[in-house]
C-alpha atoms as a PDB file:
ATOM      1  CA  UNK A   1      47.453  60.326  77.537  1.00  0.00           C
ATOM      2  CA  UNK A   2      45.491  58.125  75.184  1.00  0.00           C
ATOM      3  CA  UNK A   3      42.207  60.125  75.126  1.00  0.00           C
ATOM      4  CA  UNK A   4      43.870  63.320  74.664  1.00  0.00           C
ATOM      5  CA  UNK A   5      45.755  61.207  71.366  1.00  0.00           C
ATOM      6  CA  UNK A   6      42.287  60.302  70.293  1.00  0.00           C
ATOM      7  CA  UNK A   7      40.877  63.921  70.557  1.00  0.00           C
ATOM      8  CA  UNK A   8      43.455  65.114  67.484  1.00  0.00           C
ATOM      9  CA  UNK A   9      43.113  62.048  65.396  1.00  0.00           C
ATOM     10  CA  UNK A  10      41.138  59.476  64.223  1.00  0.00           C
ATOM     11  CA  UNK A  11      39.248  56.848  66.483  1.00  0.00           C
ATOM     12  CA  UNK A  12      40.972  53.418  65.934  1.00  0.00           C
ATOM     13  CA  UNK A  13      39.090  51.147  63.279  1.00  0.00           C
ATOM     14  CA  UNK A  14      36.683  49.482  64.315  1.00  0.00           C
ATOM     15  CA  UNK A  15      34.909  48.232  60.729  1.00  0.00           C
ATOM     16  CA  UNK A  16      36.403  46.815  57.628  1.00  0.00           C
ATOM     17  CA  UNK A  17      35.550  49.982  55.745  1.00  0.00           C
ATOM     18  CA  UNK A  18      37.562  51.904  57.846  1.00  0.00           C
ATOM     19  CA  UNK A  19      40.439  49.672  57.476  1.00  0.00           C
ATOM     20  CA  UNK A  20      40.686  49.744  53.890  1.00  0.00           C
ATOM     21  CA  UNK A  21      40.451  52.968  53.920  1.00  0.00           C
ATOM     22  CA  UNK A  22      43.238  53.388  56.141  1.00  0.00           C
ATOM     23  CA  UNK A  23      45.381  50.710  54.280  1.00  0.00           C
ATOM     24  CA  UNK A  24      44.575  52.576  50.883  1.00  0.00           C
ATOM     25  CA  UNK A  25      45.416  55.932  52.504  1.00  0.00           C
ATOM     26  CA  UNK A  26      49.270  54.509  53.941  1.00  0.00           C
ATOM     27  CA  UNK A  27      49.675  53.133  50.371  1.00  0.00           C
ATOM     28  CA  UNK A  28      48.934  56.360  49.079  1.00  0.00           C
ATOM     29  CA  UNK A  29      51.078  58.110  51.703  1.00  0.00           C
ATOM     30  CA  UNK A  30      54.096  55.588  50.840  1.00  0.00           C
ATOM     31  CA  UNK A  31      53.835  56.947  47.300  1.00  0.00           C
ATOM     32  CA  UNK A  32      53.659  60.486  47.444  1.00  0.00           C
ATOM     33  CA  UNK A  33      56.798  60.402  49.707  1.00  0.00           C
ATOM     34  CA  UNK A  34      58.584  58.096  47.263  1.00  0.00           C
ATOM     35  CA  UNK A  35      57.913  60.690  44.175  1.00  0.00           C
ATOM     36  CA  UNK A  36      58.921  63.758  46.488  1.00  0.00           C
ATOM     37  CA  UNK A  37      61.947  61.637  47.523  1.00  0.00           C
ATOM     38  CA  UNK A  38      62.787  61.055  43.714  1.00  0.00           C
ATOM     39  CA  UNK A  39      61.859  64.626  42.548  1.00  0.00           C
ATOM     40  CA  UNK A  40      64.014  66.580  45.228  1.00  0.00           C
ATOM     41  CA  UNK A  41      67.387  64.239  44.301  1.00  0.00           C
ATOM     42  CA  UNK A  42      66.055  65.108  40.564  1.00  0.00           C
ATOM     43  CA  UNK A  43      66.236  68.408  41.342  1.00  0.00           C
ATOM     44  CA  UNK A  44      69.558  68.786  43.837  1.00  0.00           C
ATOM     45  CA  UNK A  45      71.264  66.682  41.533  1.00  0.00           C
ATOM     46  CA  UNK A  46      70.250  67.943  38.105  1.00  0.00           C
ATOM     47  CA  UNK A  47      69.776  71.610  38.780  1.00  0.00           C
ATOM     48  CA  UNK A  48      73.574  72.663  38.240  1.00  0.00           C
ATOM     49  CA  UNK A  49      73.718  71.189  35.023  1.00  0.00           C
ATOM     50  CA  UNK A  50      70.909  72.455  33.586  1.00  0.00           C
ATOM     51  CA  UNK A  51      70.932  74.939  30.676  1.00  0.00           C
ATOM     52  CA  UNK A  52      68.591  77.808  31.323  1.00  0.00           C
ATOM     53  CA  UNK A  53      68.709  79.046  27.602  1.00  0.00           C
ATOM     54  CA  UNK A  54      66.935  75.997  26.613  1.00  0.00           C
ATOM     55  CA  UNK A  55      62.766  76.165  25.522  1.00  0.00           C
ATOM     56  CA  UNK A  56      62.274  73.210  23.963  1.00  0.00           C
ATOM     57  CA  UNK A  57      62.647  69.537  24.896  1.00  0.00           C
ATOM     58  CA  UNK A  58      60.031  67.064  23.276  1.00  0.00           C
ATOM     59  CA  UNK A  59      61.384  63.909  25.546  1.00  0.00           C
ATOM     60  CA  UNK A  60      61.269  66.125  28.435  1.00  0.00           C
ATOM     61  CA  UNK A  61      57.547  67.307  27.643  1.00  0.00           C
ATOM     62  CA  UNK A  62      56.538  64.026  27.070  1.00  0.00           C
ATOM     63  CA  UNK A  63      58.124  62.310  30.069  1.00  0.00           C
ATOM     64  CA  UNK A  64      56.388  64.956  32.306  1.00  0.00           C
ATOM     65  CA  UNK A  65      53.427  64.423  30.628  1.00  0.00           C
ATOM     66  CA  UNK A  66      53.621  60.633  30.511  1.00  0.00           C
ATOM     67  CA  UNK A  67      54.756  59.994  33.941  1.00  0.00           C
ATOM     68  CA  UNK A  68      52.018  61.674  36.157  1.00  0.00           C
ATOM     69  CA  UNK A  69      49.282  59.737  33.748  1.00  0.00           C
ATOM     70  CA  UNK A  70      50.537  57.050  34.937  1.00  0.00           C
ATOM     71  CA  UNK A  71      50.940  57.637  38.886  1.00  0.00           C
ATOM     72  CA  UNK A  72      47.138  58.456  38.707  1.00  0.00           C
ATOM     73  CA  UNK A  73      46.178  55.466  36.934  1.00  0.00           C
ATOM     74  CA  UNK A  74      48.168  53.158  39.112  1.00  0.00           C
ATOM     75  CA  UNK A  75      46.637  54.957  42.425  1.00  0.00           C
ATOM     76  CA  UNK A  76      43.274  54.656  40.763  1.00  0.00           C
ATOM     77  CA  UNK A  77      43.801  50.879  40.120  1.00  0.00           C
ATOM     78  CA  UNK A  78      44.838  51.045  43.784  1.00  0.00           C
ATOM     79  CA  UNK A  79      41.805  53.099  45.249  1.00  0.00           C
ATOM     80  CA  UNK A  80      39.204  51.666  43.266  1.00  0.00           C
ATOM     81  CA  UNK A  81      38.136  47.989  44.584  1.00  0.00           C
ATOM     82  CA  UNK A  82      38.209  50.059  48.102  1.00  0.00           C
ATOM     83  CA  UNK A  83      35.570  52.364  46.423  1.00  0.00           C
ATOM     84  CA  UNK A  84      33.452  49.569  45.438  1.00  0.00           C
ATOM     85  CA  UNK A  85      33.750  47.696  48.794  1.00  0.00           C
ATOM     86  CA  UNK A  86      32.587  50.692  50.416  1.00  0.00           C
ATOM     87  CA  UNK A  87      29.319  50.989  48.545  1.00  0.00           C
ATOM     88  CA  UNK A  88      28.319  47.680  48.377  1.00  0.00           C
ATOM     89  CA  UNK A  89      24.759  46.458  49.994  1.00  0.00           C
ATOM     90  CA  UNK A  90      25.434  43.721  52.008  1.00  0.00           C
ATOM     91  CA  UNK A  91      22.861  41.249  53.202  1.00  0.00           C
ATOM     92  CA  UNK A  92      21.775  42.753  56.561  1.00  0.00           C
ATOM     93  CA  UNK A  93      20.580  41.135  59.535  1.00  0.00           C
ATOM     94  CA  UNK A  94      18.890  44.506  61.240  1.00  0.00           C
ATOM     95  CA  UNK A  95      17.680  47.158  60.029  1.00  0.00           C
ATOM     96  CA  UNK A  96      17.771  50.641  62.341  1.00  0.00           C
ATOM     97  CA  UNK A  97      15.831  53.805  61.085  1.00  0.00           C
ATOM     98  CA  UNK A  98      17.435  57.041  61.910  1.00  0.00           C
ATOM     99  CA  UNK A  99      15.217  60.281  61.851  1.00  0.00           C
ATOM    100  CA  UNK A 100      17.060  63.644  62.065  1.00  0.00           C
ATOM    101  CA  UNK A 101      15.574  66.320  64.113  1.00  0.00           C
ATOM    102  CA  UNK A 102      16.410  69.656  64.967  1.00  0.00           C
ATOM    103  CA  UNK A 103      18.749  69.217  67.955  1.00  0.00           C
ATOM    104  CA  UNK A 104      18.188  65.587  68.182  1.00  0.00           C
ATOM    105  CA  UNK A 105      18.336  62.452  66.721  1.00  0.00           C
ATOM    106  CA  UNK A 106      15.139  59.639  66.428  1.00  0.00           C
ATOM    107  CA  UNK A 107      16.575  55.874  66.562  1.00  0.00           C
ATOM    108  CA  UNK A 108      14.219  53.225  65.424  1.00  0.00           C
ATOM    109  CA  UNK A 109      15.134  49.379  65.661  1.00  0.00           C
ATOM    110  CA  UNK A 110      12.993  47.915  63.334  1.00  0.00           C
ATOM    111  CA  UNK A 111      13.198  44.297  64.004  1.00  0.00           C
ATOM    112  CA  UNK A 112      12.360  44.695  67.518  1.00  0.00           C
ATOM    113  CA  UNK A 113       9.861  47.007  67.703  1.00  0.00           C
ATOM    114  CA  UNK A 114      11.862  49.775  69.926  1.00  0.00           C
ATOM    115  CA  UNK A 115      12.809  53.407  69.750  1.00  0.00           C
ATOM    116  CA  UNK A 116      14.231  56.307  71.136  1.00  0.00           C
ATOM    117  CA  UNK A 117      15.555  59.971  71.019  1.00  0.00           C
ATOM    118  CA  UNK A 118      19.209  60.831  71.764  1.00  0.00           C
ATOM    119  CA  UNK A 119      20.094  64.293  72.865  1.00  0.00           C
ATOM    120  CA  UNK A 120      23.377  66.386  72.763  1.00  0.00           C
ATOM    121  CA  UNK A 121      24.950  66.945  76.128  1.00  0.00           C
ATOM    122  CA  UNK A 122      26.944  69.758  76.825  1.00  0.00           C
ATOM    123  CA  UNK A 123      28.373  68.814  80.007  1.00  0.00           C
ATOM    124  CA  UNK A 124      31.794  66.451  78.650  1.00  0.00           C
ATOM    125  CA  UNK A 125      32.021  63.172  81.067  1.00  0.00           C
ATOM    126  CA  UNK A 126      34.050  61.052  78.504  1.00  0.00           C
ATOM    127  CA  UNK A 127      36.179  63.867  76.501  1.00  0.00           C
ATOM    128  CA  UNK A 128      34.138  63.595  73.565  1.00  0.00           C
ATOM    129  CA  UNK A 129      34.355  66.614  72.318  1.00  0.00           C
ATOM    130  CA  UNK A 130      30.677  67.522  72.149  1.00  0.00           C
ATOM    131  CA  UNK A 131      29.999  64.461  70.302  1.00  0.00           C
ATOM    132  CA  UNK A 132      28.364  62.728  72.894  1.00  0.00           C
ATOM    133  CA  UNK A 133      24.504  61.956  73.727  1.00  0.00           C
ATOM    134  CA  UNK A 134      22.593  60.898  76.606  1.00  0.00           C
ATOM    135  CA  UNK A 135      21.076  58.196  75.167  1.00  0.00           C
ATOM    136  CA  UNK A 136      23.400  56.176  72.619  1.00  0.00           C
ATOM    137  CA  UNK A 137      22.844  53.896  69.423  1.00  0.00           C
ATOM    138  CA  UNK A 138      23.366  50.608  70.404  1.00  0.00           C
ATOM    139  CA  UNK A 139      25.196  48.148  67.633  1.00  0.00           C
ATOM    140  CA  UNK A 140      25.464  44.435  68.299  1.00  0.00           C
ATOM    141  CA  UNK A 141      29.309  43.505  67.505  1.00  0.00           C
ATOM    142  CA  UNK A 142      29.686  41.266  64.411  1.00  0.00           C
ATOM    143  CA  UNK A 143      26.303  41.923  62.700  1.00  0.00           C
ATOM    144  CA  UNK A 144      25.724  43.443  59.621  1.00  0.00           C
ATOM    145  CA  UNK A 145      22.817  46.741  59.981  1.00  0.00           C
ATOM    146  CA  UNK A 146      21.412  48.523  57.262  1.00  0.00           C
ATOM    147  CA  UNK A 147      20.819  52.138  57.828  1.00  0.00           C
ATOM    148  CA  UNK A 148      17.638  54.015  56.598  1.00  0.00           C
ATOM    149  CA  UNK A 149      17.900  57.795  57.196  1.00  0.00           C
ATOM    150  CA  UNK A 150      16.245  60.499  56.192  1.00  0.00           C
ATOM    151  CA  UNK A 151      15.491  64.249  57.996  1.00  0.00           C
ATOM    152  CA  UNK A 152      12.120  65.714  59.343  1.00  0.00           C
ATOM    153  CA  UNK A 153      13.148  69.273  58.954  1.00  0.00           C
ATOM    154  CA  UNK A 154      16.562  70.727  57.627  1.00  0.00           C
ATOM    155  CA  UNK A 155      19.605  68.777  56.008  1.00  0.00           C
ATOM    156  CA  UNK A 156      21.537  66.940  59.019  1.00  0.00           C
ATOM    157  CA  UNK A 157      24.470  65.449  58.940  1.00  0.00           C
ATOM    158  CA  UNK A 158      25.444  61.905  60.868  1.00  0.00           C
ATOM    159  CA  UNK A 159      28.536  60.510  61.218  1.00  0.00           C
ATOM    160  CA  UNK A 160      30.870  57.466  63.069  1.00  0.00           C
ATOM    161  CA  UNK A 161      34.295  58.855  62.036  1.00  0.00           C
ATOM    162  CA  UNK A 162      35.981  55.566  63.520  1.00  0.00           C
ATOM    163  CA  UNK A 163      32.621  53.022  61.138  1.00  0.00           C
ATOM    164  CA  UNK A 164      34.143  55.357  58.302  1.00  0.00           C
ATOM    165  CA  UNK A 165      30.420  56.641  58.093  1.00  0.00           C
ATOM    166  CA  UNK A 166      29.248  59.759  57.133  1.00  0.00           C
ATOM    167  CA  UNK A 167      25.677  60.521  55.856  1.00  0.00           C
ATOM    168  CA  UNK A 168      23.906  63.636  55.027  1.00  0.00           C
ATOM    169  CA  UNK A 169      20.157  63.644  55.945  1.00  0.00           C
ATOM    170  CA  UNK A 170      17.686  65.538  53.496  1.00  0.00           C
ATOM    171  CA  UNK A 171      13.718  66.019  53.909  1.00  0.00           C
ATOM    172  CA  UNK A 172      12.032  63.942  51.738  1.00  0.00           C
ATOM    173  CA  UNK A 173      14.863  61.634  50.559  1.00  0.00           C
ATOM    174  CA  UNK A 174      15.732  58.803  52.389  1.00  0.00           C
ATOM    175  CA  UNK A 175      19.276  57.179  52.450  1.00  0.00           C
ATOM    176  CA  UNK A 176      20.984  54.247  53.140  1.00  0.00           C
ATOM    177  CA  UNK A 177      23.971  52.561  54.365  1.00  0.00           C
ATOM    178  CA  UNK A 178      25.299  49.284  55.851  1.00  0.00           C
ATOM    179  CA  UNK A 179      27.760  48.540  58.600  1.00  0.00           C
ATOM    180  CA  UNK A 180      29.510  46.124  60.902  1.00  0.00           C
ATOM    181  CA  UNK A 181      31.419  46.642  64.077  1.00  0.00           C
ATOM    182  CA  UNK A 182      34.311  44.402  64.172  1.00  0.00           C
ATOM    183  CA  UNK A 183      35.254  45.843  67.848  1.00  0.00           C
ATOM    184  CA  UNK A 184      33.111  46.301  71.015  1.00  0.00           C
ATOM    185  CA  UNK A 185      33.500  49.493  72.996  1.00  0.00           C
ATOM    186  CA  UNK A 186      32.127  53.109  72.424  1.00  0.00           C
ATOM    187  CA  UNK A 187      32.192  54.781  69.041  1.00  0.00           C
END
């Protein structure tokens, strides 16, 4: 039951990134419901009252105008410092160079001197939904790892839905990113 749950939703968190994210996006959540909740008794309660001649109401077209300024502004006080956390460069303790291939992926550890390729497999042996390789990046839990990426042929993309990473490879720019598992287990 529990791998077919994870194969329509999200992977459980397993960085801080990804929490705050999902904190952030329950906040959210909690919000939206709260102003549907207040504008469907608004409009049950209100609607047999109101006078349909009427064109003009300068409170009312400044309250709807006023109101949703201020929602956004208090969800972009909210999603902000998440923003910034997400972004930030962190000191790292590894450093892991990914190349992007055409159907592959190059994995360089750069403090130890070791590399590899990882394939796609086709044949599913852990249900994950042609996501999975035959050779896998291997993250050491609790240690921060700065990313360098970049593509040796066409634009790839490379992503750890559960790390809340996603990075687009280009040829001829490289990119960056930092990360931490806070669980151990497969990703």
């Amino acid at each position: 039951m529990m791998m077919k749950m994870i194969k329509y939703s999200y992977k459980f968190n397993e960085s801080s990134s990804m929490m705050n994210m999902n904190k952030l996006n329950d906040k959210m959540m909690l919000i939206m419901m709260m102003i549907m909740i207040l504008i469907m008794t608004v409009m049950m309660k209100k609607n047999m009252l109101m006078n349909k001649s009427m064109f003009e109401n300068q409170n009312m077209e400044m309250l709807w105008t006023l109101f949703p300024t201020l929602i956004i502004m208090f969800m972009s006080y909210l999603s902000i410092p998440v923003l910034y956390l997400n972004n930030e460069m962190k000191m790292t303790t590894m450093s892991i160079k990914v190349l992007g291939n055409q159907w592959f992926w190059n994995y360089n550890y750069m403090n130890f001197n070791m590399s590899f390729n990882s394939y796609l497999m086709y044949k599913k042996k852990f249900n994950f939904n042609l996501i999975e390789t035959d050779n896998k990046l291997v993250i050491p839990f609790n240690t921060q790892i700065m990313l360098i990426m970049t593509s040796m042929d066409v634009i790839h993309s490379w992503a750890m839905p559960s790390m809340n990473l996603k990075i687009d490879v280009i040829p001829g720019q490289i990119n960056s990113s930092s990360m931490s598992m806070n669980k151990v287990g497969l990703t």
